[in-house]
PDB file of N, CA and C in Angstrom:
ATOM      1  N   UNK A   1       1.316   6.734   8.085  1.00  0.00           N
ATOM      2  CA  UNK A   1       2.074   5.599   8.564  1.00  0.00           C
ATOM      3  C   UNK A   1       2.236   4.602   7.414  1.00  0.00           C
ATOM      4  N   UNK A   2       3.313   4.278   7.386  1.00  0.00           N
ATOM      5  CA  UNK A   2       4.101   3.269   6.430  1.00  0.00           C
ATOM      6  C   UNK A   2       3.425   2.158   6.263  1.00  0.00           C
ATOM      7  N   UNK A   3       3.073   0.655   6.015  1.00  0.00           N
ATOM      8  CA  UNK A   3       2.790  -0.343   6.028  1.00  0.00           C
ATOM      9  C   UNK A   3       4.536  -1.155   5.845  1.00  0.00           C
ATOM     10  N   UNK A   4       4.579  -2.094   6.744  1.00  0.00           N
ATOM     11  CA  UNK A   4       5.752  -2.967   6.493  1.00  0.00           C
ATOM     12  C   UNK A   4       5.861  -3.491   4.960  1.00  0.00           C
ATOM     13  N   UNK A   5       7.336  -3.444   4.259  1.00  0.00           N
ATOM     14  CA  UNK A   5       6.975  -4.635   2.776  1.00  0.00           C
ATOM     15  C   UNK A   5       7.666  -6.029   3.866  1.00  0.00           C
ATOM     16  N   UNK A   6       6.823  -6.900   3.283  1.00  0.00           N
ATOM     17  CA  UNK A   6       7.376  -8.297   3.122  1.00  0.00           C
ATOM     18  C   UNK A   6       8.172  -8.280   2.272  1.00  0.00           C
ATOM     19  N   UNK A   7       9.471  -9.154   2.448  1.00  0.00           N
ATOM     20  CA  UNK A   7      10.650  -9.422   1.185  1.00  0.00           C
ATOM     21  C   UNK A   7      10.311 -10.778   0.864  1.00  0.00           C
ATOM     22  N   UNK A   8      10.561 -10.937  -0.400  1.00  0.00           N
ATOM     23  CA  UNK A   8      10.013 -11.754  -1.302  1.00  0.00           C
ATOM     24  C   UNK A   8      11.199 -13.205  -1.090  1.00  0.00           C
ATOM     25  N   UNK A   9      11.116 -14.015  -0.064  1.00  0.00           N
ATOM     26  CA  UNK A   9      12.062 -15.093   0.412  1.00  0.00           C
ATOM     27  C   UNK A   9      12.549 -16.013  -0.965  1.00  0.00           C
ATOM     28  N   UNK A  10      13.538 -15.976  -1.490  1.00  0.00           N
ATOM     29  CA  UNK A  10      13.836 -16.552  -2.415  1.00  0.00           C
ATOM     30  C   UNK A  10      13.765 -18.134  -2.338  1.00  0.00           C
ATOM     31  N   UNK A  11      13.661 -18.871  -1.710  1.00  0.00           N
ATOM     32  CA  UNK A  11      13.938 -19.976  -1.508  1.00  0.00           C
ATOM     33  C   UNK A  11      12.223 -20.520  -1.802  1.00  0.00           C
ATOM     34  N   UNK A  12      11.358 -19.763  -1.225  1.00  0.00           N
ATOM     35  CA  UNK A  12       9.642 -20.016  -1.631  1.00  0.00           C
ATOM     36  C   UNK A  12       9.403 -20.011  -3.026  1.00  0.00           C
ATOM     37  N   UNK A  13       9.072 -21.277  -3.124  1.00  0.00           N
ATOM     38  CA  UNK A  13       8.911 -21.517  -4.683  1.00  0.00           C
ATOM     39  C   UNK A  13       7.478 -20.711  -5.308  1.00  0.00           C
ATOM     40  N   UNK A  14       6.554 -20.185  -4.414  1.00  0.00           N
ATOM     41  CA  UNK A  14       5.582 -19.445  -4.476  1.00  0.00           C
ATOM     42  C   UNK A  14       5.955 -18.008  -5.388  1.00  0.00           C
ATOM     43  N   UNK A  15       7.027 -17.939  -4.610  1.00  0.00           N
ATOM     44  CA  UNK A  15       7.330 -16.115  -4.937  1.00  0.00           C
ATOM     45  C   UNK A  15       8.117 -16.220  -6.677  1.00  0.00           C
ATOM     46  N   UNK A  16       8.533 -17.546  -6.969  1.00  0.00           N
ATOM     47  CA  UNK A  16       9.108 -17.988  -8.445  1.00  0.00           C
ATOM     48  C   UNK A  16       7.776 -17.705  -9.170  1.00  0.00           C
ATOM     49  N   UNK A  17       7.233 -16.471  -9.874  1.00  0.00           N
ATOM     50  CA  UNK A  17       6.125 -16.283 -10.670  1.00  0.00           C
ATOM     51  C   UNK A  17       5.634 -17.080 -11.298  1.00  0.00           C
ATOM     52  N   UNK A  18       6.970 -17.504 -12.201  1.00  0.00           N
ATOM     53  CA  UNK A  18       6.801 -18.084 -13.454  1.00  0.00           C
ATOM     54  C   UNK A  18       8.175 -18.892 -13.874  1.00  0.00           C
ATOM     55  N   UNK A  19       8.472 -19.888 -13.277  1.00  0.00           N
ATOM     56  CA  UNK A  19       9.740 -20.342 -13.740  1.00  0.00           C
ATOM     57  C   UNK A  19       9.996 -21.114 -14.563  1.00  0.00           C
ATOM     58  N   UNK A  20      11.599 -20.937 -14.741  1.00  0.00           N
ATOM     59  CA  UNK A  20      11.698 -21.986 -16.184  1.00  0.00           C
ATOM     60  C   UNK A  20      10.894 -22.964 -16.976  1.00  0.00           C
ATOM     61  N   UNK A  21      10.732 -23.305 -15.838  1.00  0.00           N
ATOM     62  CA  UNK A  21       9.695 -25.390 -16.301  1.00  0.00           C
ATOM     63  C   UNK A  21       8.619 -25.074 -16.773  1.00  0.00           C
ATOM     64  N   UNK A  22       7.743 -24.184 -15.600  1.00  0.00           N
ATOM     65  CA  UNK A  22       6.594 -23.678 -16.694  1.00  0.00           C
ATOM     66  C   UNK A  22       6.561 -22.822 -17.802  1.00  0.00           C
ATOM     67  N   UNK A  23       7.501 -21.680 -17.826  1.00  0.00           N
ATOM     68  CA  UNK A  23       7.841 -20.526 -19.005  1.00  0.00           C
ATOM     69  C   UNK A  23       8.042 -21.955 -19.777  1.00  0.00           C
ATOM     70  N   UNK A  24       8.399 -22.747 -20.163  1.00  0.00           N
ATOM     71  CA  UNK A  24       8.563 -23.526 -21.604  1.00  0.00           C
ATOM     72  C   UNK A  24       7.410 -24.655 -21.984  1.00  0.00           C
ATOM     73  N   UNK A  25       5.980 -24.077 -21.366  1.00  0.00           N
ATOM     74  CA  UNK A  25       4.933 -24.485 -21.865  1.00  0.00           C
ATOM     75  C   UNK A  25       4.035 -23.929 -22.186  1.00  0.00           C
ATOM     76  N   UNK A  26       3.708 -22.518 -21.309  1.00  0.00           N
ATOM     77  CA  UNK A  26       3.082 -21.400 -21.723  1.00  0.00           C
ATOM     78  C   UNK A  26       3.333 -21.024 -23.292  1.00  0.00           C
ATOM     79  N   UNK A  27       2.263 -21.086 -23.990  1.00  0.00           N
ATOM     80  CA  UNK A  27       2.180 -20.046 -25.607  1.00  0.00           C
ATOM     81  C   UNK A  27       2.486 -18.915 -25.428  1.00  0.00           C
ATOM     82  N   UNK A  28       3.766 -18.471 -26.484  1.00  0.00           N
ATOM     83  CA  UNK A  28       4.120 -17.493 -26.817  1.00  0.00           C
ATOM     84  C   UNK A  28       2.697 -16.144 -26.908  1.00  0.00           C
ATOM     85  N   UNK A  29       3.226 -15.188 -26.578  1.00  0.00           N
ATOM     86  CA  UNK A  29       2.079 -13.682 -27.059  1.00  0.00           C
ATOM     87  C   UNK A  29       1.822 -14.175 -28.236  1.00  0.00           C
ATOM     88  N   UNK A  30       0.291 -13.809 -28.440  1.00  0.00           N
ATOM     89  CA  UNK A  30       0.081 -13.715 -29.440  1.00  0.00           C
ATOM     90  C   UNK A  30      -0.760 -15.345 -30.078  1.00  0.00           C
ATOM     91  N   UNK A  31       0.125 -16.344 -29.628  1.00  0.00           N
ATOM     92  CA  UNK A  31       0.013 -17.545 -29.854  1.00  0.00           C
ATOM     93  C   UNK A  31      -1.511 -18.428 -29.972  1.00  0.00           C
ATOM     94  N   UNK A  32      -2.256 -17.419 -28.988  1.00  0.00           N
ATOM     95  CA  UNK A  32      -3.515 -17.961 -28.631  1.00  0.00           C
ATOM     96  C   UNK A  32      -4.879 -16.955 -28.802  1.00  0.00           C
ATOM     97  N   UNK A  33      -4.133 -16.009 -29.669  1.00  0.00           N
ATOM     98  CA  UNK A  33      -5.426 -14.631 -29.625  1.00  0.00           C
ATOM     99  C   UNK A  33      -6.374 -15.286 -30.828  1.00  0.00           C
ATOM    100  N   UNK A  34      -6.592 -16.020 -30.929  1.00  0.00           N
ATOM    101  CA  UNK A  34      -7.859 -16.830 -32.407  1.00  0.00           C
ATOM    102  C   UNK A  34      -8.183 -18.072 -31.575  1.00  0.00           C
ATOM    103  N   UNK A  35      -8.170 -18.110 -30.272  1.00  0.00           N
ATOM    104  CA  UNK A  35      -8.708 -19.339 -30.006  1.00  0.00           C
ATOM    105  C   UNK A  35      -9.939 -19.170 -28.426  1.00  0.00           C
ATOM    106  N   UNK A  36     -10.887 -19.336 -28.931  1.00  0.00           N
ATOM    107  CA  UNK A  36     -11.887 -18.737 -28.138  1.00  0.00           C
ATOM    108  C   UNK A  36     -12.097 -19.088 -26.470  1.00  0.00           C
ATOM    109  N   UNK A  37     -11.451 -20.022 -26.081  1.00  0.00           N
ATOM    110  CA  UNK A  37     -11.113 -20.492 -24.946  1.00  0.00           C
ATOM    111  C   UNK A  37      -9.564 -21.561 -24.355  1.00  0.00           C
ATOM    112  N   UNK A  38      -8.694 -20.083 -24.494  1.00  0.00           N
ATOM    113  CA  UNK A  38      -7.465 -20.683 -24.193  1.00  0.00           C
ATOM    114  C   UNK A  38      -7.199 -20.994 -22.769  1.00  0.00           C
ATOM    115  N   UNK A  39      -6.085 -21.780 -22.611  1.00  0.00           N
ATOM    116  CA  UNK A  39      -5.938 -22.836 -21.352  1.00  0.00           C
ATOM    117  C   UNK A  39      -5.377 -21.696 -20.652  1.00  0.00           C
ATOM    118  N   UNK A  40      -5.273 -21.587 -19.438  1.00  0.00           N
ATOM    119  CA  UNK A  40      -4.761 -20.947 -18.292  1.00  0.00           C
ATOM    120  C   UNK A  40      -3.721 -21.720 -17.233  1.00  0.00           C
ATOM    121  N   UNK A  41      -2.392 -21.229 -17.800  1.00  0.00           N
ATOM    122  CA  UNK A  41      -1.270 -22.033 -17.104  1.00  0.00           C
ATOM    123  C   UNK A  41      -0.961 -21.888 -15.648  1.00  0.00           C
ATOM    124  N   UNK A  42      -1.040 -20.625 -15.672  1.00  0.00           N
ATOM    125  CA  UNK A  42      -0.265 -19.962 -14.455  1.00  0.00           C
ATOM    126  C   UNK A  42      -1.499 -18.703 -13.601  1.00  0.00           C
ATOM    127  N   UNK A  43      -1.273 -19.270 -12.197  1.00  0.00           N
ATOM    128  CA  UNK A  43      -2.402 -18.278 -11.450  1.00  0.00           C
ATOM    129  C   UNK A  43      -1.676 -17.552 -10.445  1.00  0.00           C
ATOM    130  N   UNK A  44      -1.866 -16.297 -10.710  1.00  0.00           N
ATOM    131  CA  UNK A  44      -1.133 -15.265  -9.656  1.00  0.00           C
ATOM    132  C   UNK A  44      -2.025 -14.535  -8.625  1.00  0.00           C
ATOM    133  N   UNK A  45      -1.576 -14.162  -7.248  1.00  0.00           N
ATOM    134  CA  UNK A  45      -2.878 -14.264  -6.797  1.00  0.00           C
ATOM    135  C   UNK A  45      -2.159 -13.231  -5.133  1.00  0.00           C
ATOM    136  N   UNK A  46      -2.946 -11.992  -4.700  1.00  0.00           N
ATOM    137  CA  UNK A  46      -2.505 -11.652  -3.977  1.00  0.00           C
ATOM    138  C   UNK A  46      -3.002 -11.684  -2.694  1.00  0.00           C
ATOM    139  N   UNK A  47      -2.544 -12.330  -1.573  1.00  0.00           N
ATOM    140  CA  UNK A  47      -3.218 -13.427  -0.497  1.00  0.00           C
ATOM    141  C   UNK A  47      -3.621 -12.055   0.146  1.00  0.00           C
ATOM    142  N   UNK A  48      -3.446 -10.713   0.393  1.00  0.00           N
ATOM    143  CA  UNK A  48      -3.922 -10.065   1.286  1.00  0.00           C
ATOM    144  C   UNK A  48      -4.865  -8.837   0.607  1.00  0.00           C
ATOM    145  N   UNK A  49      -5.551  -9.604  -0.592  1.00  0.00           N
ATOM    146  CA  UNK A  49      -6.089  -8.493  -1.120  1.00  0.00           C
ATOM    147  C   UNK A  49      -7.042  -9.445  -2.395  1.00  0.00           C
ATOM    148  N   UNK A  50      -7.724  -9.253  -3.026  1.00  0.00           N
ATOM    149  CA  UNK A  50      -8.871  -9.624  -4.212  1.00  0.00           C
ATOM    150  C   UNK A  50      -8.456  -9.689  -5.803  1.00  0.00           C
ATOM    151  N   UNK A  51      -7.007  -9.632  -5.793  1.00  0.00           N
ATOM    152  CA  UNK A  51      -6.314  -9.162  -6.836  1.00  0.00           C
ATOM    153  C   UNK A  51      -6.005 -10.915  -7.149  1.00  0.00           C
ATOM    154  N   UNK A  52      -6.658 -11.211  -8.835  1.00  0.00           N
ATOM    155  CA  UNK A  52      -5.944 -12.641  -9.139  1.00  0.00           C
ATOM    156  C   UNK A  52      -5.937 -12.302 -10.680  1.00  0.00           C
ATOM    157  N   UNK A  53      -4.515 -12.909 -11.132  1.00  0.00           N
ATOM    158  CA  UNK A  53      -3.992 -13.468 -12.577  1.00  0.00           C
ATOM    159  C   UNK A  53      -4.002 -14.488 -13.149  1.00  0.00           C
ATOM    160  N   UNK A  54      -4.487 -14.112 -14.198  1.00  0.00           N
ATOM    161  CA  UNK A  54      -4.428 -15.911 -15.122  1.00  0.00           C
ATOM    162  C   UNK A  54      -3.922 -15.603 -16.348  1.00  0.00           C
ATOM    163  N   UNK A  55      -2.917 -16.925 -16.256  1.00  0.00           N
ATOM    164  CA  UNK A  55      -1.774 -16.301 -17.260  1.00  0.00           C
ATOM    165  C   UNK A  55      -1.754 -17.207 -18.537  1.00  0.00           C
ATOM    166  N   UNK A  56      -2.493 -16.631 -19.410  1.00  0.00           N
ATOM    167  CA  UNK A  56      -2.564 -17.740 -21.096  1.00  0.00           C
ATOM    168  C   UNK A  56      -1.170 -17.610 -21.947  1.00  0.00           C
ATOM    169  N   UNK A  57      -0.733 -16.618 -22.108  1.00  0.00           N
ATOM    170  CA  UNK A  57       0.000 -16.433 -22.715  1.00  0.00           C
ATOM    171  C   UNK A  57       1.657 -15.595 -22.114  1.00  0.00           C
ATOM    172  N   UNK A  58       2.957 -15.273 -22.382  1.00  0.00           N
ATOM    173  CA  UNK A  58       3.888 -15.350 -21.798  1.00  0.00           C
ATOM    174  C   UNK A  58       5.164 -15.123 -22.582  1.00  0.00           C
ATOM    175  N   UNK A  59       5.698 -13.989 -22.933  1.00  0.00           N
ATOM    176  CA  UNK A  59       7.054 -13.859 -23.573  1.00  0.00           C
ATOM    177  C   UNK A  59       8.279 -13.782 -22.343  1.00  0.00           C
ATOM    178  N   UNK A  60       9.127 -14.916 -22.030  1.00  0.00           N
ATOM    179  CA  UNK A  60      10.547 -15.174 -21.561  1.00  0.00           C
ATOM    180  C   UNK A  60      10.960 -13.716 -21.581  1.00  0.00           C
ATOM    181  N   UNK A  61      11.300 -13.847 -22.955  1.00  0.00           N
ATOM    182  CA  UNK A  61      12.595 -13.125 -23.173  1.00  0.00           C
ATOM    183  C   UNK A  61      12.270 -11.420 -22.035  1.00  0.00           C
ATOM    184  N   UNK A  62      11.052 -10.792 -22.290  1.00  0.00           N
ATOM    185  CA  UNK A  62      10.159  -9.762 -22.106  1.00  0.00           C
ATOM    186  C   UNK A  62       9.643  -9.741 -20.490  1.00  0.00           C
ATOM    187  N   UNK A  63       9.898 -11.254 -20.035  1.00  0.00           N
ATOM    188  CA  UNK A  63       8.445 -11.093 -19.439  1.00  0.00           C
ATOM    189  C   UNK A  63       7.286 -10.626 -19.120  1.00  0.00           C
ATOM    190  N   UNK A  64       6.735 -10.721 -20.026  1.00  0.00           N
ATOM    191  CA  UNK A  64       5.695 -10.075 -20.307  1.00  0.00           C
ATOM    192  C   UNK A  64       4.328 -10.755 -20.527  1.00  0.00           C
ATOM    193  N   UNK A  65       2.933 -11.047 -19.563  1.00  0.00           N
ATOM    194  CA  UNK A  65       1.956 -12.130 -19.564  1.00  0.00           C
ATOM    195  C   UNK A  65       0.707 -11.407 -20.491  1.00  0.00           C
ATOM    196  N   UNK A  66       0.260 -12.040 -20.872  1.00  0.00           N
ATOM    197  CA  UNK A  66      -1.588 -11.884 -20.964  1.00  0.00           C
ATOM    198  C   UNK A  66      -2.143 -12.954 -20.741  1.00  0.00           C
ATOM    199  N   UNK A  67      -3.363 -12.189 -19.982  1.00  0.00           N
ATOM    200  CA  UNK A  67      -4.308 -13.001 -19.382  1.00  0.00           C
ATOM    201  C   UNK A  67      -5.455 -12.614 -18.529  1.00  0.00           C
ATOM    202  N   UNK A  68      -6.154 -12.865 -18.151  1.00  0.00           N
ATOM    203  CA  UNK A  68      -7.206 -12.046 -17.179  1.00  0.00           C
ATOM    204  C   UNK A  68      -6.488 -11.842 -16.189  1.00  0.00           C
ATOM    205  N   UNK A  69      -6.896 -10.415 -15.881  1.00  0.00           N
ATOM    206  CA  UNK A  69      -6.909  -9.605 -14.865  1.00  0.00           C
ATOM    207  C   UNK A  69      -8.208  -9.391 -13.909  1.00  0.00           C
ATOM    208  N   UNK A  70      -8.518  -9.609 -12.319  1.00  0.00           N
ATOM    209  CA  UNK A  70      -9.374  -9.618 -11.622  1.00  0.00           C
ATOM    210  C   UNK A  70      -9.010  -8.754 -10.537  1.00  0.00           C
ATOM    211  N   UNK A  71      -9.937  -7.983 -10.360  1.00  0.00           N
ATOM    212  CA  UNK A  71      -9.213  -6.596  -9.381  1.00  0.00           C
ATOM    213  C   UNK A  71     -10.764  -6.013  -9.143  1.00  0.00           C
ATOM    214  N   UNK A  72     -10.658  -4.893  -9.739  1.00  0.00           N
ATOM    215  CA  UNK A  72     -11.841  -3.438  -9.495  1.00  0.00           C
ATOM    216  C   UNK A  72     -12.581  -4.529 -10.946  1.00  0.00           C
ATOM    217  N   UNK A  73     -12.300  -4.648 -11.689  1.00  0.00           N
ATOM    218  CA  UNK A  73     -12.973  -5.253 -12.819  1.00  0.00           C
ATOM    219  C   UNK A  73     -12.347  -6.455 -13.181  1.00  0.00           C
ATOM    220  N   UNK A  74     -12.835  -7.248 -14.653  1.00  0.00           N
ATOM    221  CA  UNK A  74     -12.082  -8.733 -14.724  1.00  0.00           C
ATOM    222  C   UNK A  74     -11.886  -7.789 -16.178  1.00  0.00           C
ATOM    223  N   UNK A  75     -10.430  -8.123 -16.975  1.00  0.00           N
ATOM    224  CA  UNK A  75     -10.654  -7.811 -17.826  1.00  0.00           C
ATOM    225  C   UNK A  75      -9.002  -8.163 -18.640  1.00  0.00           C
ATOM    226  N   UNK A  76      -9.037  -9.041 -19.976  1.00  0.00           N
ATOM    227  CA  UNK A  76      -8.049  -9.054 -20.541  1.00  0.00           C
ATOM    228  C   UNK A  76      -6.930  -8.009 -20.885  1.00  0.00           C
ATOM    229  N   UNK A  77      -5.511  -8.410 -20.838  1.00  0.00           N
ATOM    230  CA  UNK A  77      -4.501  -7.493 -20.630  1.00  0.00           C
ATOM    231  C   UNK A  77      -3.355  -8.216 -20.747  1.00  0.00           C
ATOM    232  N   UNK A  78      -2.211  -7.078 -20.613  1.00  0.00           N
ATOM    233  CA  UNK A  78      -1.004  -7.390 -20.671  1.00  0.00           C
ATOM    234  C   UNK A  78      -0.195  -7.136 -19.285  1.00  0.00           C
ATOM    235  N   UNK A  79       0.435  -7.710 -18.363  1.00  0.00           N
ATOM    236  CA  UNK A  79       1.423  -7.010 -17.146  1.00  0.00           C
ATOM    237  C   UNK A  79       2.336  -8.017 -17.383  1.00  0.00           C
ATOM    238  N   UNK A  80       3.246  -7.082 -16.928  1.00  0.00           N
ATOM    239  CA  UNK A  80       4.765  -7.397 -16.713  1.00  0.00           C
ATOM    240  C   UNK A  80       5.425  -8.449 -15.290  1.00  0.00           C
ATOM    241  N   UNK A  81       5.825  -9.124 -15.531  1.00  0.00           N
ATOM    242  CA  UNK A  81       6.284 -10.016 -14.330  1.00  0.00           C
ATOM    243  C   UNK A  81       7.198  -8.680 -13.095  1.00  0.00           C
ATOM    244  N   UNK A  82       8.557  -8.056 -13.833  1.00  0.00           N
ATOM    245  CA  UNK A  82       8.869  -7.096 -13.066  1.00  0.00           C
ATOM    246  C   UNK A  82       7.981  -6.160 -12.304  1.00  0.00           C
ATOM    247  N   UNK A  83       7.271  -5.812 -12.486  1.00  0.00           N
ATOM    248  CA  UNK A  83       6.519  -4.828 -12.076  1.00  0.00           C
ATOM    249  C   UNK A  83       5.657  -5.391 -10.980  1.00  0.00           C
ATOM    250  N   UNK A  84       5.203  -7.081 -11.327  1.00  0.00           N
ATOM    251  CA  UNK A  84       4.147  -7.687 -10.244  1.00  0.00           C
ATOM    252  C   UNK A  84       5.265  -8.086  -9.149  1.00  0.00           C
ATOM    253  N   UNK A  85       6.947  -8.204  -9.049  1.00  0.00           N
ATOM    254  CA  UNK A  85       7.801  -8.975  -8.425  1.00  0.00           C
ATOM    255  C   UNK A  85       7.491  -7.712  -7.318  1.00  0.00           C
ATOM    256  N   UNK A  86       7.540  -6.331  -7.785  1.00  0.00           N
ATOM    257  CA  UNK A  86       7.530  -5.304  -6.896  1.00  0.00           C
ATOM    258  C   UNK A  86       6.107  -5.152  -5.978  1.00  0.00           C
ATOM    259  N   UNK A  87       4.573  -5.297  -6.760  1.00  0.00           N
ATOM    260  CA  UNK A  87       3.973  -4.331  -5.749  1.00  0.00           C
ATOM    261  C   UNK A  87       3.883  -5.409  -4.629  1.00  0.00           C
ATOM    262  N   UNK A  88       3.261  -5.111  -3.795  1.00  0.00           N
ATOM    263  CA  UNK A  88       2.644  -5.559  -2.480  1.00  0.00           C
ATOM    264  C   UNK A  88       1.303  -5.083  -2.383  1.00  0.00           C
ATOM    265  N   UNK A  89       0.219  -5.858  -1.827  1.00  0.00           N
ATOM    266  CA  UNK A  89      -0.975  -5.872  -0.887  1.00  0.00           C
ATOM    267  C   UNK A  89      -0.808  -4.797  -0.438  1.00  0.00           C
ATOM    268  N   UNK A  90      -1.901  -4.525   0.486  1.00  0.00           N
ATOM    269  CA  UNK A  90      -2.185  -3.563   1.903  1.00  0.00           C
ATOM    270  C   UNK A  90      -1.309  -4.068   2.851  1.00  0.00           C
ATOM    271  N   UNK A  91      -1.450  -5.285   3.504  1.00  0.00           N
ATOM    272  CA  UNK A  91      -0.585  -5.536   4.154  1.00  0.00           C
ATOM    273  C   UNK A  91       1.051  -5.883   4.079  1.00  0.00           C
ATOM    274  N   UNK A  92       1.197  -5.285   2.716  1.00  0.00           N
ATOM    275  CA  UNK A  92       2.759  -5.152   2.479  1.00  0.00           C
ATOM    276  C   UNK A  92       3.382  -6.932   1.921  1.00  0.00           C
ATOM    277  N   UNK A  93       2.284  -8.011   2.198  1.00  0.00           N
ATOM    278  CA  UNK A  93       2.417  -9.203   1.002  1.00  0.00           C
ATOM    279  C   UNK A  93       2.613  -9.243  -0.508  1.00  0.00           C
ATOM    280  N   UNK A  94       3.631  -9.957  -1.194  1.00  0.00           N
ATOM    281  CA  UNK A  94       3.947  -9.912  -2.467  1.00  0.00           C
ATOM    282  C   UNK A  94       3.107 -10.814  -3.093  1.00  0.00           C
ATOM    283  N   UNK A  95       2.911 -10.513  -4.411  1.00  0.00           N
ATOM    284  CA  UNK A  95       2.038 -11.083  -5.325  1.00  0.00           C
ATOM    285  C   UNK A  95       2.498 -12.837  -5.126  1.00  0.00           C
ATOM    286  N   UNK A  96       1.855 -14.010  -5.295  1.00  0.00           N
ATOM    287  CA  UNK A  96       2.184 -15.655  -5.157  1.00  0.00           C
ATOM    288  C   UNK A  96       2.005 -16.260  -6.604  1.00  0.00           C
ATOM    289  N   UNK A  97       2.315 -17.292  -6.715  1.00  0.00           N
ATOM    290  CA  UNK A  97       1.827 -18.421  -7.943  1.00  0.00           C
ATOM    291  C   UNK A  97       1.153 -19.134  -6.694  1.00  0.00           C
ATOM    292  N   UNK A  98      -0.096 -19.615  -7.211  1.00  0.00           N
ATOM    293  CA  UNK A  98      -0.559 -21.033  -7.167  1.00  0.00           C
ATOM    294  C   UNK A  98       0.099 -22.207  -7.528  1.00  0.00           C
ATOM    295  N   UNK A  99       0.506 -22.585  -6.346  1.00  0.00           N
ATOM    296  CA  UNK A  99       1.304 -24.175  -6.098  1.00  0.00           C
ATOM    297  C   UNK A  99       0.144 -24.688  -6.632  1.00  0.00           C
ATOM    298  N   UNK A 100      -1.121 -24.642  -6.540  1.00  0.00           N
ATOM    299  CA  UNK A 100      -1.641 -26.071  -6.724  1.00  0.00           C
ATOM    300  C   UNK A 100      -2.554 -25.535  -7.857  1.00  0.00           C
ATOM    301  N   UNK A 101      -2.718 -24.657  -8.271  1.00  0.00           N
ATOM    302  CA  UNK A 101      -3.715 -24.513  -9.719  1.00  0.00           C
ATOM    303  C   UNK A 101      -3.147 -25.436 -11.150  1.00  0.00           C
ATOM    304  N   UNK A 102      -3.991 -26.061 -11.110  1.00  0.00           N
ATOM    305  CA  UNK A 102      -4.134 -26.873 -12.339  1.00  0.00           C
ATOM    306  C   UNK A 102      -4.604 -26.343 -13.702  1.00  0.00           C
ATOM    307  N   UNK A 103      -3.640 -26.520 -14.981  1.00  0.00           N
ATOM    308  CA  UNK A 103      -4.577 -25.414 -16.220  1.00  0.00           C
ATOM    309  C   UNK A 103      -5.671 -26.328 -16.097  1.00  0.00           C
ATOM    310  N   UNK A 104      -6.537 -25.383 -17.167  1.00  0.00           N
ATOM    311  CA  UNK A 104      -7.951 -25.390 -16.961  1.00  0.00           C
ATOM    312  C   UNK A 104      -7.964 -24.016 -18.249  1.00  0.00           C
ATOM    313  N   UNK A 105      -9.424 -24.089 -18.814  1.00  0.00           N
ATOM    314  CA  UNK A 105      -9.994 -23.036 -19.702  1.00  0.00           C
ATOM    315  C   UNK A 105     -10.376 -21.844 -19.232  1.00  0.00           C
ATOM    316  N   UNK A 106      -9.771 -21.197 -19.730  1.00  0.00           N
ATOM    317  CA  UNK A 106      -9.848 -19.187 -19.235  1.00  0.00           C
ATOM    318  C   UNK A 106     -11.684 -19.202 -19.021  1.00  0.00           C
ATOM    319  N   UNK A 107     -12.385 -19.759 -19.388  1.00  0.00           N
ATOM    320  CA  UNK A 107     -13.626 -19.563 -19.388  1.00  0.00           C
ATOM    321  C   UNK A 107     -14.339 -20.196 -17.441  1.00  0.00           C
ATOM    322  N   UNK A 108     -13.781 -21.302 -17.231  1.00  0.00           N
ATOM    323  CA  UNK A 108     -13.797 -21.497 -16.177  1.00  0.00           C
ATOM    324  C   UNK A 108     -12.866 -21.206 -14.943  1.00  0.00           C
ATOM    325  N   UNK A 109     -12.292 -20.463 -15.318  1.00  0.00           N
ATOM    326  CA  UNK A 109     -11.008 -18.849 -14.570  1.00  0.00           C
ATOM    327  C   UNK A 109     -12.124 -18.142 -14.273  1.00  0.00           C
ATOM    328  N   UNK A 110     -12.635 -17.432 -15.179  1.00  0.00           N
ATOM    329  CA  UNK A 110     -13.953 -16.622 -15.253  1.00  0.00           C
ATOM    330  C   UNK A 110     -14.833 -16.499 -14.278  1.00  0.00           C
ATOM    331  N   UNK A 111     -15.492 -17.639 -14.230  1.00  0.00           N
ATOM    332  CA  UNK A 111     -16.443 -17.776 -13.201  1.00  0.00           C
ATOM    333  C   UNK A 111     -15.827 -18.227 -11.392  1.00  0.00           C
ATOM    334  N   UNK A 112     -14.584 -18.195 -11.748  1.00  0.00           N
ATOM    335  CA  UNK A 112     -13.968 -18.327 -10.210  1.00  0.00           C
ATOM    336  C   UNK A 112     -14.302 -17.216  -8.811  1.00  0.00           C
TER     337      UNK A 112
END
C-alpha cells in the first residue's frame, strides 16, 4: 500500500527551502571549510520523521548545500535542494525550513 504524497503548497513560505533573501547571505561552497565553527543559516527539517539539516554553506546557481546532516547518523555533507524539494517522510510530508531558527554555530546545531 501506497502512502499519500503531500504537494508541496506554494504559497507556504515553509516549503521556500531556501529563498532569495536568505540564498544572498549564506557563504558560498567552500567559503567556510577553514573555519572551525561556522554559523548555520538555514534549518531543514522533516516534521514526520528525525531527519534535520543545517545549512552553512550554499551554491544558487547549483543548488547545492553543505552542512550537517542528522538522520541514521550526524554527519557533514553535501545535498541538493532538488532532490530534498522531492522526497517525503513516511507519512508522505515534504521536507520544511524553519520559520523561526535563528543562525547560531554549527557546534551548537550539534548538540540539538
Amino acid at each position: 500500500m501506497s502512502r499519500p504524497e503531500i504537494p508541496r503548497d506554494p504559497k507556504n513560505p515553509a516549503y521556500d527551502l531556501i529563498p532569495e533573501s536568505l540564498a544572498k547571505s549564506i557563504p558560498r561552497l567552500y567559503v567556510t571549510e577553514k573555519v572551525s565553527d561556522p554559523l548555520v543559516h538555514v534549518k531543514l527539517f522533516t516534521p514526520d520523521s528525525s531527519w534535520t539539516w543545517f545549512v552553512t554553506e550554499f551554491d544558487p546557481d547549483e543548488r547545492r548545500c553543505f552542512g550537517l546532516a542528522i538522520g541514521h547518523e550526524a554527519e557533514l555533507g553535501y545535498f541538493a535542494l532538488e532532490e530534498m524539494e522531492e522526497v517525503r517522510g513516511p507519512m508522505g510530508l515534504p521536507i520544511e525550513r524553519d520559520l523561526y531558527f535563528k543562525p547560531k554555530p554549527l557546534s551548537q546545531c550539534r548538540k540539538a
